[in-house]
Protein backbone atom coordinates (compact mmCIF):
# COMPACT_ATOMS: atom_id res chain seq x y z
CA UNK A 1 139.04 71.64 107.08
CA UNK A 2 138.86 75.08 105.53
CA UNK A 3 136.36 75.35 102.73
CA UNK A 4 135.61 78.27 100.84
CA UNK A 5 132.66 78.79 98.59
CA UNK A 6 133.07 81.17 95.89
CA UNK A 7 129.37 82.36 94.71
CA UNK A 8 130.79 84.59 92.05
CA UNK A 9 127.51 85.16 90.60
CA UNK A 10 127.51 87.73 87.49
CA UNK A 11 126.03 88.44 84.19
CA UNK A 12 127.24 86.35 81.00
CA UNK A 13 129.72 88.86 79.49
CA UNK A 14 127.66 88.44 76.01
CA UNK A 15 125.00 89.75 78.28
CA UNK A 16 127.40 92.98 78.66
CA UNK A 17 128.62 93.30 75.16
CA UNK A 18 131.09 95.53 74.21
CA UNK A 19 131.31 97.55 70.84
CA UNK A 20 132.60 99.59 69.54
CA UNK A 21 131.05 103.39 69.47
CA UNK A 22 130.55 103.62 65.57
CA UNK A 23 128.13 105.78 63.48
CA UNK A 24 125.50 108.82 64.85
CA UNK A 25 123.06 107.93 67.76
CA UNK A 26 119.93 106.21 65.29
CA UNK A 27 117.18 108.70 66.91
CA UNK A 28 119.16 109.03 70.24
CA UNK A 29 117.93 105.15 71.04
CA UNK A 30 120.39 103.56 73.71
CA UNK A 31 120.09 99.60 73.80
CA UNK A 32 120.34 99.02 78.03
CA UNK A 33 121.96 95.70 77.15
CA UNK A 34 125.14 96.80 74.87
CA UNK A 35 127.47 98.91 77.21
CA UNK A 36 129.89 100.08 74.41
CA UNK A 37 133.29 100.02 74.94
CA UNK A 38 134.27 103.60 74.86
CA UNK A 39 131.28 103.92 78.23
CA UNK A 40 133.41 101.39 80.37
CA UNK A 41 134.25 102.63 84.16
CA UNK A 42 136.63 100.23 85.61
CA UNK A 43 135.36 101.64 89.32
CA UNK A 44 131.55 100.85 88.10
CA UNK A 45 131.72 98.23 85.85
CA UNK A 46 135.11 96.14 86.75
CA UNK A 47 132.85 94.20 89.69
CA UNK A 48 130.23 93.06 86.54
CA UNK A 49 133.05 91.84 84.26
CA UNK A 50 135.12 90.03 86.69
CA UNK A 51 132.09 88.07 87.98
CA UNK A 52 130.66 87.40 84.70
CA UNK A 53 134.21 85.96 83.62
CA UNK A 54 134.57 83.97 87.10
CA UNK A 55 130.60 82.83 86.56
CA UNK A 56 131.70 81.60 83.17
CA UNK A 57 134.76 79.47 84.74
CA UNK A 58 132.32 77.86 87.14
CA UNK A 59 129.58 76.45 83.37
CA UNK A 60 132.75 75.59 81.88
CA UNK A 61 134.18 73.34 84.58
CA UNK A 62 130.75 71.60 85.04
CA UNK A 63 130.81 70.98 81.21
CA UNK A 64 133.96 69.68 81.65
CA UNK A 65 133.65 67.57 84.64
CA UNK A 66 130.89 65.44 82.65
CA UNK A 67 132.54 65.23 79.58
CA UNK A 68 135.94 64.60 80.46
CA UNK A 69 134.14 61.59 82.42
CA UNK A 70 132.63 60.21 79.51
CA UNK A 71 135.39 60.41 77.95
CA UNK A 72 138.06 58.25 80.44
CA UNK A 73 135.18 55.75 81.55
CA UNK A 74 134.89 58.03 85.06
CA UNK A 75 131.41 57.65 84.14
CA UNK A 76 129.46 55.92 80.91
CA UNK A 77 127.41 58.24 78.64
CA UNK A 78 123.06 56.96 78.78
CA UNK A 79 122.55 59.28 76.03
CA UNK A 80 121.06 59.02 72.96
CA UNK A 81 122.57 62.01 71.25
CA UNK A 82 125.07 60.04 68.98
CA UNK A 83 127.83 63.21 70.06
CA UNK A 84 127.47 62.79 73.27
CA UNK A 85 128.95 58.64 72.69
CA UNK A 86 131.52 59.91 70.78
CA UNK A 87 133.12 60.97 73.89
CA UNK A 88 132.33 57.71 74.95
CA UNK A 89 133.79 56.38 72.48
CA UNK A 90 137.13 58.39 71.64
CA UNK A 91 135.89 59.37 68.56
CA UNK A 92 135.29 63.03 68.72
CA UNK A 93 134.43 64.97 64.96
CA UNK A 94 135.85 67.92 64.91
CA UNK A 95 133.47 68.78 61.85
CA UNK A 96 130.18 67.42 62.72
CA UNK A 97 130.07 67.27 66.68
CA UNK A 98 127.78 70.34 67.26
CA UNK A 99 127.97 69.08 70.89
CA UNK A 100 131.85 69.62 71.12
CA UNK A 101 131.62 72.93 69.63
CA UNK A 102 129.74 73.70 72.93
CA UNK A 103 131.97 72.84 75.06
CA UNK A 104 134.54 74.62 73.64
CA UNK A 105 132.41 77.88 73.13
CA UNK A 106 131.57 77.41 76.60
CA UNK A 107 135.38 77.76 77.87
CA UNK A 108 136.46 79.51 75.20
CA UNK A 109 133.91 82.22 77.02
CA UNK A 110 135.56 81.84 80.22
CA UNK A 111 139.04 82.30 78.84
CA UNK A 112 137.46 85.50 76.78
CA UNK A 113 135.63 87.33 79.28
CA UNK A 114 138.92 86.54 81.65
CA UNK A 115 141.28 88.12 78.81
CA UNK A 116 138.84 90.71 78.36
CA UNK A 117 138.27 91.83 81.56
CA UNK A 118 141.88 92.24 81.91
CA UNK A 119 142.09 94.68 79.50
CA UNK A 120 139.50 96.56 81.08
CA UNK A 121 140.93 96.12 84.62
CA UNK A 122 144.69 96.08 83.97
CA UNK A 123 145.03 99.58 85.43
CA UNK A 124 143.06 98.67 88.51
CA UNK A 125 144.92 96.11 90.63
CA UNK A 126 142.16 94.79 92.91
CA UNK A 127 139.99 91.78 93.55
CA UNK A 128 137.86 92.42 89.97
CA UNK A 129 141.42 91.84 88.50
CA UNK A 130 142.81 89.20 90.28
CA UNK A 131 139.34 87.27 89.81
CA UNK A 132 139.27 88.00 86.02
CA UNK A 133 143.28 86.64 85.91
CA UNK A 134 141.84 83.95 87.66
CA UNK A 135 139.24 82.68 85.25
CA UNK A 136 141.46 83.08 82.73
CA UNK A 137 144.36 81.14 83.75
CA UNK A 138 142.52 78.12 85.31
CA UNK A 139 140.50 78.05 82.07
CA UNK A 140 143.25 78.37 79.94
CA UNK A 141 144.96 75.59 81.79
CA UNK A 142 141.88 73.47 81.14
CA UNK A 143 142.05 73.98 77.07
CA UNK A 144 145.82 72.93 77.61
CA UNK A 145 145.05 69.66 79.80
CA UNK A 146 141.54 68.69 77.42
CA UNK A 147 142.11 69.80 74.06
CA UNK A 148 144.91 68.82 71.27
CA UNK A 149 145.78 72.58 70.94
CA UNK A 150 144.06 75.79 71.66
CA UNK A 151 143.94 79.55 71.34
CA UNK A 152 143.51 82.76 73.16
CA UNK A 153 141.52 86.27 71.58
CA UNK A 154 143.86 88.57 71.40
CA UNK A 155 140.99 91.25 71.44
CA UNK A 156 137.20 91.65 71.09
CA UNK A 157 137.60 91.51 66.89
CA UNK A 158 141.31 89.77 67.13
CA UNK A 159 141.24 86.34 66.84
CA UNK A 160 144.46 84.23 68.94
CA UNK A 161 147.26 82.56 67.40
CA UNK A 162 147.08 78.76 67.05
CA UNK A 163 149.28 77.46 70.51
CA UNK A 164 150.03 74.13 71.35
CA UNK A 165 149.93 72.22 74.74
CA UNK A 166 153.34 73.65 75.93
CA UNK A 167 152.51 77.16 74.81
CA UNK A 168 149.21 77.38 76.55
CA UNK A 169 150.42 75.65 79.67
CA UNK A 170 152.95 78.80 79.95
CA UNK A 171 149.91 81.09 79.52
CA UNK A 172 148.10 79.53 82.08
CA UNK A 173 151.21 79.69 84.69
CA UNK A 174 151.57 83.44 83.58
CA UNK A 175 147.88 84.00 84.38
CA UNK A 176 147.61 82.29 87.10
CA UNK A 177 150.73 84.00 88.77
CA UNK A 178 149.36 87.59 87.63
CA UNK A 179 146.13 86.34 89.81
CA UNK A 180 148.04 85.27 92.60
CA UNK A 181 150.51 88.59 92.79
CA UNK A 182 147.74 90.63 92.39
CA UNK A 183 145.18 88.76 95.14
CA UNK A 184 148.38 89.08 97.79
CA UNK A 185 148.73 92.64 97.14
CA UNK A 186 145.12 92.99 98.83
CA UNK A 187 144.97 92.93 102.31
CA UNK A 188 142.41 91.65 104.91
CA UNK A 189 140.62 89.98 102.18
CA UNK A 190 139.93 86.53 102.47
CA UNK A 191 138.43 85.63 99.02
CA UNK A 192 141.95 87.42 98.37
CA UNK A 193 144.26 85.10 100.28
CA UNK A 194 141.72 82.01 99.06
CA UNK A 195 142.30 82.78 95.57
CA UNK A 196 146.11 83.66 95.92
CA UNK A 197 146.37 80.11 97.47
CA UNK A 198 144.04 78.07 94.83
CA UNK A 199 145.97 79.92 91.94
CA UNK A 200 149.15 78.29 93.67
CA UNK A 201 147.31 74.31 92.90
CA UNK A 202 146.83 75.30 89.74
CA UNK A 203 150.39 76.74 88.63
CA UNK A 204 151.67 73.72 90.62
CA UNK A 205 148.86 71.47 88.40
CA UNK A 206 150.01 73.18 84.81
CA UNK A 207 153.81 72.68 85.84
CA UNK A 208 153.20 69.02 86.56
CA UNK A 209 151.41 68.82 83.26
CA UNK A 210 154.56 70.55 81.31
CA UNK A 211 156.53 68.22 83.16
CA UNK A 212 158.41 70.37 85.12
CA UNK A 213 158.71 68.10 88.50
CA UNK A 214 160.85 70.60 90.23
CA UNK A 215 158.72 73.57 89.75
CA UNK A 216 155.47 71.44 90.12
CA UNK A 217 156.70 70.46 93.63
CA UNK A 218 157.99 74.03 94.83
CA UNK A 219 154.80 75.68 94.26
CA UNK A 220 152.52 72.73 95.61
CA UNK A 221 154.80 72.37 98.63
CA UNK A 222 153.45 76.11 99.72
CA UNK A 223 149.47 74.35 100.01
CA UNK A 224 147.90 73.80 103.65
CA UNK A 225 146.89 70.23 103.30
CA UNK A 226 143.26 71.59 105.05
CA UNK A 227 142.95 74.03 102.24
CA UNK A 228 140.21 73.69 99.72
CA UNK A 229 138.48 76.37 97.19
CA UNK A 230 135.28 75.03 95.30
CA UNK A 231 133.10 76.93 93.05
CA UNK A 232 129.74 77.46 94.24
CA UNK A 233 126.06 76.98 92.79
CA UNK A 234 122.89 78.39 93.87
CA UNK A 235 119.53 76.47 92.99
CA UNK A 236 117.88 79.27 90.74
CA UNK A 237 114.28 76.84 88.84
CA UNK A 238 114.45 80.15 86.54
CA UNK A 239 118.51 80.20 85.69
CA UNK A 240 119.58 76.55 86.17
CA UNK A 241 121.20 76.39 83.08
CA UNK A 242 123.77 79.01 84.15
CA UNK A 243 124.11 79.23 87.77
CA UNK A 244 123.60 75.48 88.89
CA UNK A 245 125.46 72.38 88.84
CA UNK A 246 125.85 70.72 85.35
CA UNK A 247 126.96 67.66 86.92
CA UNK A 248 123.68 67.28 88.34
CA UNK A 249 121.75 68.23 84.89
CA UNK A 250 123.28 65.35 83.07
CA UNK A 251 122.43 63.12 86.45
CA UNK A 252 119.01 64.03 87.22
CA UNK A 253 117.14 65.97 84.40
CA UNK A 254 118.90 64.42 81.62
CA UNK A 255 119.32 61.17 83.22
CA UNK A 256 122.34 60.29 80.70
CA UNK A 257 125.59 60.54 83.57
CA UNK A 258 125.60 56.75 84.33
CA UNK A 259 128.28 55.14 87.27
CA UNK A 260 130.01 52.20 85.19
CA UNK A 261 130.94 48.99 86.93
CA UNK A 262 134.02 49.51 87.56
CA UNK A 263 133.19 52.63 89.99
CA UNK A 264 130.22 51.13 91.34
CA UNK A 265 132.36 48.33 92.67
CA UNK A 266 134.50 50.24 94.49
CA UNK A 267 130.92 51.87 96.15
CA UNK A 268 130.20 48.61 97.13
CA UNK A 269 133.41 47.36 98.21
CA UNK A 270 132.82 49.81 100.66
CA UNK A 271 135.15 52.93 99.82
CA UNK A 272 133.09 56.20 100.59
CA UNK A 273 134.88 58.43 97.89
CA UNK A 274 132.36 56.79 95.20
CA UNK A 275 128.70 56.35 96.04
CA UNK A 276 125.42 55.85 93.52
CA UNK A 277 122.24 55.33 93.73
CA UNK A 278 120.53 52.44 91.61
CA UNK A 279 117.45 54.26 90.24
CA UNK A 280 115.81 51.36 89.24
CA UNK A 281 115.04 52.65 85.37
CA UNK A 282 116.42 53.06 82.12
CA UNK A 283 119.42 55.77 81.65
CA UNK A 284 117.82 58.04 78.80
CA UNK A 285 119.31 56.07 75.86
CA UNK A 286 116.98 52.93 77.31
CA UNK A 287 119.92 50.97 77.34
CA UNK A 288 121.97 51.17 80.30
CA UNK A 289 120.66 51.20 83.65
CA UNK A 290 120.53 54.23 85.30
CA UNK A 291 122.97 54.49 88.03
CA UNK A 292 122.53 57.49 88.93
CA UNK A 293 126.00 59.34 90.87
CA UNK A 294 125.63 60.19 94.49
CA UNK A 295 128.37 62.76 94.97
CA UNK A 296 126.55 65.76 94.07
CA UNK A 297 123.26 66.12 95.17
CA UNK A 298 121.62 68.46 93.61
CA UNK A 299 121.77 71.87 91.53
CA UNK A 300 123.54 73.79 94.65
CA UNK A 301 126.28 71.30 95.30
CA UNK A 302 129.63 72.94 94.59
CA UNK A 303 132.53 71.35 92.70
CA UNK A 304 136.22 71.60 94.04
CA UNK A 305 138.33 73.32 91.86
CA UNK A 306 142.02 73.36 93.85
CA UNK A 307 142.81 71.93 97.05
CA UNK A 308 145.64 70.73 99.62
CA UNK A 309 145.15 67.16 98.70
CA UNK A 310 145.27 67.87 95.18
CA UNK A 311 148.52 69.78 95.94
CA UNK A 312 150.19 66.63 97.98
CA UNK A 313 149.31 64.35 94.88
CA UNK A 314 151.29 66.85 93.10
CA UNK A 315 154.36 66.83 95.45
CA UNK A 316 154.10 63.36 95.47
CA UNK A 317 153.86 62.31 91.76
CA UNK A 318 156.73 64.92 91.09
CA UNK A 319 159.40 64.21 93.50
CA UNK A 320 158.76 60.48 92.80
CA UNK A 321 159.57 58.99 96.10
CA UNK A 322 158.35 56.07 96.51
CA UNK A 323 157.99 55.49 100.17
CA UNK A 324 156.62 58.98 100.31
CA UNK A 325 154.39 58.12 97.77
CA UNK A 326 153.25 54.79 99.73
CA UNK A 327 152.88 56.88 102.95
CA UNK A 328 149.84 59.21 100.99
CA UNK A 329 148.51 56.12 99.35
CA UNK A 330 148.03 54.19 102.43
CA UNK A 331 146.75 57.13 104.12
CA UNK A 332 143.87 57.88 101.18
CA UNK A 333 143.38 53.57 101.41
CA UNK A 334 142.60 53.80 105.00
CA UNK A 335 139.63 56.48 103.92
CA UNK A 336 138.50 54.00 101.58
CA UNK A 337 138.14 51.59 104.01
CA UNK A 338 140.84 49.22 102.71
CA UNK A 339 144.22 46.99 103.63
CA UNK A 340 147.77 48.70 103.40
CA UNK A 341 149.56 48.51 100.12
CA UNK A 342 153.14 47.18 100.39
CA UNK A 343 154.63 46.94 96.71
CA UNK A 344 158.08 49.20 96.77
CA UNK A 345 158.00 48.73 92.90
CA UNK A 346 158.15 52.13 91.30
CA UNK A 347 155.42 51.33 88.23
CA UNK A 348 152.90 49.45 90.48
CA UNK A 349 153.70 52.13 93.11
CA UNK A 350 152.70 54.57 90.25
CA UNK A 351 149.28 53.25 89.00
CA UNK A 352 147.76 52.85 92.89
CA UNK A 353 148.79 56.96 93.47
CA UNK A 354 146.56 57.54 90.40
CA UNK A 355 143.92 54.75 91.37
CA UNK A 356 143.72 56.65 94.71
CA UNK A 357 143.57 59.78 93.48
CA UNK A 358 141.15 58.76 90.97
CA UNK A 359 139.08 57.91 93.60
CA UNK A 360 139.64 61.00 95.91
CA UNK A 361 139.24 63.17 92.73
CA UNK A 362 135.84 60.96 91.39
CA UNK A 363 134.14 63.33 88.94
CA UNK A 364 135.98 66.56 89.58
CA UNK A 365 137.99 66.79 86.11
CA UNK A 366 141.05 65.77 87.37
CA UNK A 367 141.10 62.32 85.73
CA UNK A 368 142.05 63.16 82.35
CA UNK A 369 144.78 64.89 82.70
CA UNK A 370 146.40 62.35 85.01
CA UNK A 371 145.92 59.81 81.80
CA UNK A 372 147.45 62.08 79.68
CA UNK A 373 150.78 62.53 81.77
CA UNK A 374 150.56 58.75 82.40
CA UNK A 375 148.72 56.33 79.88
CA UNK A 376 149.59 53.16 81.30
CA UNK A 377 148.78 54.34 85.31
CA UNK A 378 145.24 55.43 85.46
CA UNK A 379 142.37 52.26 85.75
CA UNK A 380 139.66 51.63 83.70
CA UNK A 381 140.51 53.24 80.45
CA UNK A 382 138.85 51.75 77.36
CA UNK A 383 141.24 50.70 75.18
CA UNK A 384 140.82 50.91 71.44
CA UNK A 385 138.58 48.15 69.69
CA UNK A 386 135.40 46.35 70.12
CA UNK A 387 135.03 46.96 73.80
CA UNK A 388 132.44 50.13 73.78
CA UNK A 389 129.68 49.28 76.32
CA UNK A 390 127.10 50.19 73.87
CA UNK A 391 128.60 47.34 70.76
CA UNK A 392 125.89 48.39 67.84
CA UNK A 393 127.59 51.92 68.60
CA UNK A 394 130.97 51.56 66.89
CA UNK A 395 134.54 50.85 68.41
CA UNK A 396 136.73 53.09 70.47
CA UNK A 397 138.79 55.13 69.14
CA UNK A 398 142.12 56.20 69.82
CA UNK A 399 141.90 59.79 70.96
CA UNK A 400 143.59 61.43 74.20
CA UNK A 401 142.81 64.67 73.58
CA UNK A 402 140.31 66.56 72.13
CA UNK A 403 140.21 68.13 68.43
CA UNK A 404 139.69 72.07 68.23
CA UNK A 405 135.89 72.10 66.59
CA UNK A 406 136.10 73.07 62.55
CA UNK A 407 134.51 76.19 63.59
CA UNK A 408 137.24 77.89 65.18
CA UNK A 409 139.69 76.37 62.75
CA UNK A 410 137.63 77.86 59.46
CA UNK A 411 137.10 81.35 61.24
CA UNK A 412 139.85 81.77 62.50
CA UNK A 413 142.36 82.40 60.33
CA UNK A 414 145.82 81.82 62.34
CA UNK A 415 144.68 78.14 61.70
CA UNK A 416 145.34 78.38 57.88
């Protein structure tokens, strides 16, 4: 199998902010950390920007791998921060959930810096570029799978216009595409050709999502099935926050990502795609008990963003044949240690491609998405009522996406 590990490793672009060059020098005093717009060199500065826009893709999809697993059951929220169970739950406020505001601010960077770095970059086709085109579309694509409706900053003081699933999913091909014509156009680079390929899953991803079979299909089609791009962490005690792997701060220092049930039964049953550890104590929220999820590791573990399996998934939910779609399912249940599937019926058929890649896709953000394009396919989804595994907590809710914060919808004023 080919892996590639992307340590794109850069300053936070608010570290680097831009502004722009207003009234006299105040006693000649330069502040080192504002670079102001009218100093940026695209040959000395384009490597900071693209990094720090790739960097913030890599916070924002560890956010998102925890909450969008609270949110479909992947995993069960031992929290006590009332927010965090609203995810839980279903029940997202868009007006008093300080916790959702972070998650959007935190991919709402990535899509910023991307967009911005563009700008900066647009007349210097290289990998800073292609890697800043890169961040932008995948994290555009994520606001477009996750959230109701979204937005993109049309500018450092510009606010974006108010766009809606289909509208950002075209955004997201468009990026994505830019990323992968510009990565080919460099040659004997192989973070390059990795990138050109990975932008490929996720064009092929945000088709499927728009539900554009065809075009979903064509693009996957063009994946090695050995291919697989993750985004890296490194295990810095003095920058944790930033450059390791969130997955593993909600599972080991805030002891609040808990393995439900449902997932540690398949663990048991003996299917190596899920695996826990029983830590014998209390989640946080001294309620449920901590089962603490084995996948990652620790705060250097990577996360797989795009891959060739992903891709056949694709071809094979889109073209929506089902002996085709038997032949990958039996191959992932023989991984999973378990008997051939033999139904030929085209909705039970469905629902094990998702439970399989469910399980091949286990806490990689992947989930939510596939419950969105098909409600009644994907296992273990809490329906609404008096089934929350935490009762004195409330009910669940009805919600399948998630609301843009009031924030963004009172500042910004293409939301009026």
């Amino acid at each position: 199998m080919r892996t590639h590990h992307h340590r794109v490793l850069g300053l936070a672009l608010a570290a680097a902010t831009l502004s722009a060059a207003g009234c006299d020098d105040f006693l000649e005093v330069k502040n080192p950390n504002i670079l102001e717009a009218d100093a940026v060199d695209p040959d000395r500065d384009g490597g900071i920007f693209s990094r720090s826009s790739f960097q913030n893709l890599i916070v924002a999809t560890g956010d998102l791998v925890v909450y969008t697993a609270w949110f479909t059951n992947e995993a069960r929220v031992g929290d006590t921060f009332p927010t965090r169970n609203e995810y839980g739950k279903r029940d997202i406020n868009d007006v008093t959930n300080g916790t959702h505001g972070g998650v959007y601010f935190n991919l709402q960077r990535a899509v910023s810096s991307g967009e911005q770095s563009i700008r900066i970059l647009k007349e210097k086709p290289g990998i800073d570029l292609a890697r800043a085109q890169f961040a932008s579309g995948f994290g555009i694509l994520f606001m477009a799978e996750f959230f109701c409706e979204g937005t993109v900053a049309q500018g450092l003081t510009e606010p974006g216009p108010r766009m809606d699933t289909q509208q950002l999913l075209t955004m997201a091909i468009q990026r994505l595409t830019e990323a992968r014509t510009t990565a080919q156009g460099i040659t004997g680079n192989t973070e390059a050709s990795n990138m050109a390929t990975a932008a490929l899953v996720g064009i092929a991803r945000a088709h499927l999502f728009a539900g554009r079979k065809a075009e979903a299909a064509t693009a996957a089609r063009q994946v090695a099935n050995n291919f697989v791009f993750n985004l890296q962490h490194v295990d810095d005690p003095s920058n944790r926050g930033r450059l390791g792997n969130n997955v593993w701060l909600f599972s080991e220092s805030r002891v609040s990502l808990v393995v439900g049930p449902e997932w540690r039964a398949i663990a048991s049953g003996g299917d190596p795609r899920i695996s826990f550890v029983d830590m014998r104590r209390p989640a946080q929220d001294g309620v449920l008990n901590f089962d603490r999820q084995n996948k990652y590791k620790g705060w250097a573990d990577p996360i797989r963003l795009a891959s060739g399996l992903e891709a056949r998934y694709i071809v094979a939910e889109a073209e929506g044949n089902v002996a085709n779609m038997v032949t990958l399912i039996n191959e992932r249940r023989a991984v999973g240690n378990q008997p051939a599937f033999s139904s030929t019926d085209p909705a039970a058929v469905l629902t094990e491609l998702m439970t399989q890649k469910g399980r091949d896709f286990w806490l990689e953000a992947k989930r939510m998405s596939d419950w969105r394009r098909n409600p009644t396919s994907v296992p273990f989804i809490l329906a609404p009522g008096n089934n929350y595994y935490k009762p004195e907590l409330g009910l669940v809710s009805n919600q399948t996406c998630w609301p843009i914060p009031d924030s963004e919808k009172r500042n910004n004023p293409h939301w009026k």
